[in-house]
Protein backbone atom coordinates (compact mmCIF):
# COMPACT_ATOMS: atom_id res chain seq x y z
CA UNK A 1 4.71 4.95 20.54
CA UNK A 2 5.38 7.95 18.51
CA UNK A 3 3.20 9.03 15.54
CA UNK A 4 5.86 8.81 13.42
CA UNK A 5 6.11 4.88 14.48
CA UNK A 6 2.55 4.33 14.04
CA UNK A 7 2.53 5.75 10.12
CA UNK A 8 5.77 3.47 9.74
CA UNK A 9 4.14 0.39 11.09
CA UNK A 10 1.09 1.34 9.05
CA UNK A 11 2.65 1.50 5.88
CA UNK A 12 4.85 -1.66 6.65
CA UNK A 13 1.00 -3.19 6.96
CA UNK A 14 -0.12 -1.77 3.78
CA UNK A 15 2.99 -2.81 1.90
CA UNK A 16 2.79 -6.58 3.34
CA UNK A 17 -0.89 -6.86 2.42
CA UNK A 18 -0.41 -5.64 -1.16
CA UNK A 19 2.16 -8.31 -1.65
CA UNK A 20 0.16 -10.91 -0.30
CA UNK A 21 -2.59 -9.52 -2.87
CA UNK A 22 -0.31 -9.26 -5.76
CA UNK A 23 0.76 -13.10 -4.66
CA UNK A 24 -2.74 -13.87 -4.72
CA UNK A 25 -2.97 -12.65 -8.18
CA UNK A 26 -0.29 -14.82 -9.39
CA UNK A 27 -1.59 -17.94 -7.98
CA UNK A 28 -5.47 -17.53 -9.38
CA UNK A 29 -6.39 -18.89 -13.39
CA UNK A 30 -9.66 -16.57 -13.37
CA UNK A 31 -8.24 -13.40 -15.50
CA UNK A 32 -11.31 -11.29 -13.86
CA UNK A 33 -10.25 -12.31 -10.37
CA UNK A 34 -6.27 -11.87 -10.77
CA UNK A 35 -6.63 -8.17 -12.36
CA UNK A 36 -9.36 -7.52 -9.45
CA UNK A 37 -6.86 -8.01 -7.03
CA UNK A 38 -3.57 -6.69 -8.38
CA UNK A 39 -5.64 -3.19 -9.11
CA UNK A 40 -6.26 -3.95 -5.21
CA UNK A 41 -2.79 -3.77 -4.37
CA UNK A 42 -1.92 -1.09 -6.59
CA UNK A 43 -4.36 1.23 -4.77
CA UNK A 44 -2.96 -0.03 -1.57
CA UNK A 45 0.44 0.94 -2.47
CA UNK A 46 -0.45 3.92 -3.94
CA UNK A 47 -1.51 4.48 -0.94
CA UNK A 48 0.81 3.39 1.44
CA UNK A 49 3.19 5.81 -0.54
CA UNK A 50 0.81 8.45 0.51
CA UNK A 51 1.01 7.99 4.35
CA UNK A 52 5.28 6.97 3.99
CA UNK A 53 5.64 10.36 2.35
CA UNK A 54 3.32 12.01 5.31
CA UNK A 55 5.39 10.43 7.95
CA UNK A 56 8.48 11.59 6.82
CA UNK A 57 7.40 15.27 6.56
CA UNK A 58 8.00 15.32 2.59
CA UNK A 59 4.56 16.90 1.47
CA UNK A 60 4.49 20.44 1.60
CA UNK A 61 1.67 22.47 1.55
CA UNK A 62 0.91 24.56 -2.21
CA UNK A 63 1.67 28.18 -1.71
């Protein structure tokens, strides 16, 4: 397996959990508990953008 496969499955990971999170969110009545976990999944796919755009070579290093 290739790096490049390994960040892809990765993020496809990430991506998957946040919606599960961001489902989670929807089904809970506690306020507290539903903005817990969408901020969860926000960071996640913040994150998951990270290592997508690392994969496919897009971040360049600052001059």
């Amino acid at each position: 397996m290739s790096e490049s496969d390994e960040y892809r499955g990765r993020v496809r990971e990430m991506r998957a959990k946040a919606k599960d999170l961001n489902e989670a969110a929807e089904r809970t009545t506690d306020p507290k508990e539903r903005q817990r976990l969408k901020d969860k999944a926000r960071r996640i796919e913040e994150r998951s953008e990270q290592v997508s755009g690392t994969a496919g070579g897009d971040i360049h290093p600052m001059e």
